[in-house]
Protein backbone atom coordinates (compact mmCIF):
# COMPACT_ATOMS: atom_id res chain seq x y z
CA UNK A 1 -24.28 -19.61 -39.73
CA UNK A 2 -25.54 -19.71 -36.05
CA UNK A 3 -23.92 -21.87 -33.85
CA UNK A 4 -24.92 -22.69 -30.14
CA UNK A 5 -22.70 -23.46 -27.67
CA UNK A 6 -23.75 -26.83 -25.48
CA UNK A 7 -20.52 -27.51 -23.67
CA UNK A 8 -17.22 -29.08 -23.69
CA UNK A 9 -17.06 -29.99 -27.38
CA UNK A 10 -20.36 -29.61 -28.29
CA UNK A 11 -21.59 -27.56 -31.05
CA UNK A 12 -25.11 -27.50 -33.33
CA UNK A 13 -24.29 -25.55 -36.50
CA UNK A 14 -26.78 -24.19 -38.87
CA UNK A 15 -25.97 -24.49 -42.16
CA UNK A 16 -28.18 -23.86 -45.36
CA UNK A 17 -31.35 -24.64 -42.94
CA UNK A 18 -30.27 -27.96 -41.68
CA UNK A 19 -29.07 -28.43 -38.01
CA UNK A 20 -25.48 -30.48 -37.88
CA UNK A 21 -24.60 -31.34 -34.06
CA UNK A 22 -21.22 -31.81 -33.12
CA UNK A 23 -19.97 -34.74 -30.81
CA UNK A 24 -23.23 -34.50 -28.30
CA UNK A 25 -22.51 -34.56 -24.83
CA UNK A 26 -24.86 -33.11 -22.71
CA UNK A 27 -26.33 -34.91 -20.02
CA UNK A 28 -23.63 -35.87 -18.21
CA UNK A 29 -21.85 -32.71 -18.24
CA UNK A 30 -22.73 -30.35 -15.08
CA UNK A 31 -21.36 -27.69 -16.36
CA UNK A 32 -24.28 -28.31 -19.29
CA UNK A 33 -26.65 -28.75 -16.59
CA UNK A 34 -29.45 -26.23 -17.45
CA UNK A 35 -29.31 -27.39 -21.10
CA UNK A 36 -32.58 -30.01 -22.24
CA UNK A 37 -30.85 -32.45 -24.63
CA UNK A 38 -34.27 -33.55 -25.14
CA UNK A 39 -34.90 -30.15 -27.34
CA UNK A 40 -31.71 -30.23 -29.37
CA UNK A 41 -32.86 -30.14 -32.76
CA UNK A 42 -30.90 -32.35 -35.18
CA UNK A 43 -30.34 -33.44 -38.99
CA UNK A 44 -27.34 -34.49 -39.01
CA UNK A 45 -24.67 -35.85 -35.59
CA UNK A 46 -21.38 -35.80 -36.61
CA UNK A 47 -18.91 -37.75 -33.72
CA UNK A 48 -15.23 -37.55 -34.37
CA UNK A 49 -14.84 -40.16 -31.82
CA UNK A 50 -15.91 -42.64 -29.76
CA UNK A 51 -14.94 -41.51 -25.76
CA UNK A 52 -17.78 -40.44 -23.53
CA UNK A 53 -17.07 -37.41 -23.71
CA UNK A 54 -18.46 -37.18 -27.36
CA UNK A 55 -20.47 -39.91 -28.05
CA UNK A 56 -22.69 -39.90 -24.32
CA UNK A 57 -26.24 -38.57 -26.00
CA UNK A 58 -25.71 -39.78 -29.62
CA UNK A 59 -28.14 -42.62 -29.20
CA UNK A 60 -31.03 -40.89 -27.72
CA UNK A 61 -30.75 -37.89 -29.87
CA UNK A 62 -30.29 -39.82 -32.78
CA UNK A 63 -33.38 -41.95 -32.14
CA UNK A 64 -35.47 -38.92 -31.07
CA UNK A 65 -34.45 -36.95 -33.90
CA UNK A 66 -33.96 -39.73 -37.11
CA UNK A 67 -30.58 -37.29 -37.58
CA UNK A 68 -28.14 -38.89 -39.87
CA UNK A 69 -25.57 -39.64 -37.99
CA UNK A 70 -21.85 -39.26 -39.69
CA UNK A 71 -18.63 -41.18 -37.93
CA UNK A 72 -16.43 -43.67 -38.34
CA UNK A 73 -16.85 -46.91 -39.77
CA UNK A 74 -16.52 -48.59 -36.13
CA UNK A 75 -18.54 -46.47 -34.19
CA UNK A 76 -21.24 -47.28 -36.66
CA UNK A 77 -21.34 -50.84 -36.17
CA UNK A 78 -21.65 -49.80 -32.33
CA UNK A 79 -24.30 -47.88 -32.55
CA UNK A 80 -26.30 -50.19 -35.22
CA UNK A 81 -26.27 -52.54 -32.30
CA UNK A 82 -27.78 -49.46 -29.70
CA UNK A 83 -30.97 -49.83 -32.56
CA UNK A 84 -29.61 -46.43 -34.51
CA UNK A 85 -30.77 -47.20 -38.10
CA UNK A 86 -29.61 -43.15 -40.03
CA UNK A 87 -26.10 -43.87 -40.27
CA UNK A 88 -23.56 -42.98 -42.83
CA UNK A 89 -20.00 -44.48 -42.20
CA UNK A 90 -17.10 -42.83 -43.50
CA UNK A 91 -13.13 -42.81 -42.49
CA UNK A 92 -10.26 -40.41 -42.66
CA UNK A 93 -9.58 -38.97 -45.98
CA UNK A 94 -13.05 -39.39 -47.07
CA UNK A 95 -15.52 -37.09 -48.61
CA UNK A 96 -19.16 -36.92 -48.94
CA UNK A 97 -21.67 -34.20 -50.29
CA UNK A 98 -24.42 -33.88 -48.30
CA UNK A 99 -27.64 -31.53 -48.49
CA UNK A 100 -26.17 -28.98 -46.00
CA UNK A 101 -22.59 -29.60 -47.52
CA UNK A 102 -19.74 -31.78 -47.85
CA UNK A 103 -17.94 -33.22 -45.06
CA UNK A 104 -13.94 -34.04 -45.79
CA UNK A 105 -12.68 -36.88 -43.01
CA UNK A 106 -9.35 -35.33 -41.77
CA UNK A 107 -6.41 -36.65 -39.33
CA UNK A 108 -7.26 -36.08 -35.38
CA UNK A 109 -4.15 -37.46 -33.22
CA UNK A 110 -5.58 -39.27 -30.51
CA UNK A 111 -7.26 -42.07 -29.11
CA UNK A 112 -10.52 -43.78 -29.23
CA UNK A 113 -12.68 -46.34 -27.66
CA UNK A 114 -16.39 -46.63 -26.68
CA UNK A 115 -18.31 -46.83 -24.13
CA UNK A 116 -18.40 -50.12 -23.08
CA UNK A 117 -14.71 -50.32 -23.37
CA UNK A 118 -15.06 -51.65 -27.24
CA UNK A 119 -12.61 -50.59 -29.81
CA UNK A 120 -13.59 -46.95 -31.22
CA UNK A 121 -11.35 -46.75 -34.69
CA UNK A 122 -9.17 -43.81 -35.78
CA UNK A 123 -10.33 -40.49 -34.26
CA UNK A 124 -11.07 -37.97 -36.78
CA UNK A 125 -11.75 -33.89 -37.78
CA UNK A 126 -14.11 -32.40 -40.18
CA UNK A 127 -13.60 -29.79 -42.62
CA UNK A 128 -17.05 -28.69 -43.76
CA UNK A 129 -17.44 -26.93 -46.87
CA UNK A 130 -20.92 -25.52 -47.95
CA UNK A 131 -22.09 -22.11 -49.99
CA UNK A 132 -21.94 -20.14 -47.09
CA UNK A 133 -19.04 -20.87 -45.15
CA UNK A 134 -15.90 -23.08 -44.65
CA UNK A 135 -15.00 -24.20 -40.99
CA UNK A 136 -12.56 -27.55 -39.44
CA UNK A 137 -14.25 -28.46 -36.78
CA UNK A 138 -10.55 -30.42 -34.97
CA UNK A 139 -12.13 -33.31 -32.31
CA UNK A 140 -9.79 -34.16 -29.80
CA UNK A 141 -6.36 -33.94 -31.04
CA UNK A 142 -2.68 -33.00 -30.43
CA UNK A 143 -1.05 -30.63 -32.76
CA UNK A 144 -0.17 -32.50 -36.44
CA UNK A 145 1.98 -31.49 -39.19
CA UNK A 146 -0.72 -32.70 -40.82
CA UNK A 147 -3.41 -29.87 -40.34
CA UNK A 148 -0.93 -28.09 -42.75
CA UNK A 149 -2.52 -30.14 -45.43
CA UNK A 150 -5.56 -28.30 -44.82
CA UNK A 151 -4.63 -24.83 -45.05
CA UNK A 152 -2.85 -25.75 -48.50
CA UNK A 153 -6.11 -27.46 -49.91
CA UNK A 154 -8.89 -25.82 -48.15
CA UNK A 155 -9.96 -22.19 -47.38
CA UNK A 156 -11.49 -21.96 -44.02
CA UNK A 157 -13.01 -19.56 -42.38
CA UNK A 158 -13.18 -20.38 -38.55
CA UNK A 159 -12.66 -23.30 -36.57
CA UNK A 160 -12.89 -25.17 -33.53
CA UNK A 161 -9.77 -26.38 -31.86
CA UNK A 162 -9.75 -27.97 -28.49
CA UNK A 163 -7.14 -25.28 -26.41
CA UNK A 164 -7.69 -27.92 -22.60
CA UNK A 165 -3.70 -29.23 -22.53
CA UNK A 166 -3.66 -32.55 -21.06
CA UNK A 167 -5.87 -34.80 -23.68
CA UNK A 168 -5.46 -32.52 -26.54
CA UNK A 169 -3.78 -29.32 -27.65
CA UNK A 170 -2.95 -26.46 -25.51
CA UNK A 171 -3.94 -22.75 -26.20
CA UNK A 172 -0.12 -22.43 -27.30
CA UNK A 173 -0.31 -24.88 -29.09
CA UNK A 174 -3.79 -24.27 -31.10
CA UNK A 175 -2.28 -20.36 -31.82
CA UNK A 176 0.43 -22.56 -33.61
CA UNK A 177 -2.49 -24.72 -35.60
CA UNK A 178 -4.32 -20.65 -36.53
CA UNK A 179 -0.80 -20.31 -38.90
CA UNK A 180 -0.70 -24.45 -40.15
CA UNK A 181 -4.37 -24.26 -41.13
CA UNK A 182 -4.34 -20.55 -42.58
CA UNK A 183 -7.57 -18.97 -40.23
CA UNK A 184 -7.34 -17.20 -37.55
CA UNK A 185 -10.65 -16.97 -36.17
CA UNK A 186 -10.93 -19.72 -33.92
CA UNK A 187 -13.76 -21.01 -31.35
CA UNK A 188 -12.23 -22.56 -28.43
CA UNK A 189 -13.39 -26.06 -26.83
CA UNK A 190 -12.82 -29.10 -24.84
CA UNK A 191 -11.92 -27.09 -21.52
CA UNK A 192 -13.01 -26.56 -17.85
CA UNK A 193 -15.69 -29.80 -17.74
CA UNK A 194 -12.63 -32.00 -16.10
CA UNK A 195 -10.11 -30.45 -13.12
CA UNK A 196 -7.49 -31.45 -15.75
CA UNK A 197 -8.24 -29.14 -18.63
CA UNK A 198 -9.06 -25.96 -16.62
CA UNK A 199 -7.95 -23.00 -18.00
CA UNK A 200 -7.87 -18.88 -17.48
CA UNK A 201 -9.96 -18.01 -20.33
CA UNK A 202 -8.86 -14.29 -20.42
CA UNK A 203 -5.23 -15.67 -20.52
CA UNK A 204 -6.15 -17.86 -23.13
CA UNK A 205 -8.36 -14.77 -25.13
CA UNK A 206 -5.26 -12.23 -24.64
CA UNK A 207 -2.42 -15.04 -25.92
CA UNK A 208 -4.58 -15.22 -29.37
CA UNK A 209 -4.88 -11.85 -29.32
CA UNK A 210 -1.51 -10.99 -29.08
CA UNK A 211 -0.35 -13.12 -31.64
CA UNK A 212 -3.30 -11.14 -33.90
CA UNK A 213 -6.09 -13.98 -33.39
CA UNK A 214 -8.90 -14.22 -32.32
CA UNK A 215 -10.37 -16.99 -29.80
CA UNK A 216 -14.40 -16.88 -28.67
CA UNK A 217 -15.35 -19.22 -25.88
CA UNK A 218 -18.73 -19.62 -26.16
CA UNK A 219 -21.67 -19.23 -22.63
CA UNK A 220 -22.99 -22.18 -22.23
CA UNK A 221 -26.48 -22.30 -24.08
CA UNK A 222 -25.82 -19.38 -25.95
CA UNK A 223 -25.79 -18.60 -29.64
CA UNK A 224 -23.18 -16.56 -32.12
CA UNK A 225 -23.56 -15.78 -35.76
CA UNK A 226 -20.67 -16.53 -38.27
């Protein structure tokens, strides 16, 4: 799988030949600044929830692109009204095959609302399953009992946990979430966009390391191979 890097918890994964784009915010990031949203290629958006800070260029790449966009069953009456017609709702605990893979709905502890202040639904995580590789892909969330449930049921072979403290899990916290969900090869996000989730990423690389882990923080704009 390739996977490039477009800031704070923004991901496009290639899987089986089809592009799936995590949670797009681009634009209004300046740390994202030399990325072109405008060439983000897309088959699929998948938006765990509905804050700015993942949801900003949904509509316009979803319009550009015809991507099918996968969220919540709230978020998708939102963005019917913004004119986005590829939508498939889902909510937590649901599964769905598509052509790259299947997507399982999992618990995300945290909040959500849209932009225009409307009510967002339950935030969410995705465990993505597919013939070449397993990965949990966590949204915004605090650490959960509940991401147990997934290293019992699921084998996974890397994810992305959000390691910023203040809205979300902390690194300390996401080394304890490696053991719950059974994978220790983990791709940090949601850090350094806002003064509040700063952190000292060779801290951060050494703590997982230490506790026999492994956390990659992607360049901006670059690419890595799974």
């Amino acid at each position: 799988m390739k996977i490039t890097y477009y800031g704070h918890s923004c991901f496009g994964v290639e899987i089986n030949g089809k592009q799936v784009l995590f949670d797009p915010f681009i634009s209004p990031n300046e740390l994202a600044s030399h990325i072109d949203k405008d060439t983000i290629k897309a088959d699929y958006i998948l938006i765990s929830h509905g804050h700015e800070d993942h949801i900003a260029d949904a509509v316009s790449i979803a319009k550009r692109t015809n991507a099918t966009v996968v969220c919540n069953f709230e978020i998708y009456v939102w963005l019917q009204k913004q004119g986005v017609q590829n939508i498939h709702p889902m909510n937590t605990g649901g599964k769905k095959q598509f052509d790259f893979g299947s997507v399982k709905c999992v618990m995300a502890v945290h909040s959500s609302s849209l932009p225009d202040g409307s009510y967002g639904g339950n935030p969410m995580g995705f465990v993505i399953e597919s013939n070449d590789k397993n990965f949990y892909y966590a949204g915004d969330t605090a650490l959960t009992y509940d991401m147990k449930l997934i290293g019992d049921y699921r084998h996974i072979d890397f994810a992305f946990l959000p390691i910023g403290d203040n809205f979300t899990m902390s690194v300390d916290n996401a080394i304890i979430a490696c053991d719950f969900i059974k994978c220790n090869d983990i791709i940090g996000m949601h850090y350094d966009t806002f003064g509040y989730i700063k952190i000292n990423k060779p801290e951060a690389i050494e703590k997982f390391a230490n506790q026999g882990k492994q956390l990659t923080l992607i360049e901006i704009g670059s690419t890595i191979t799974k």
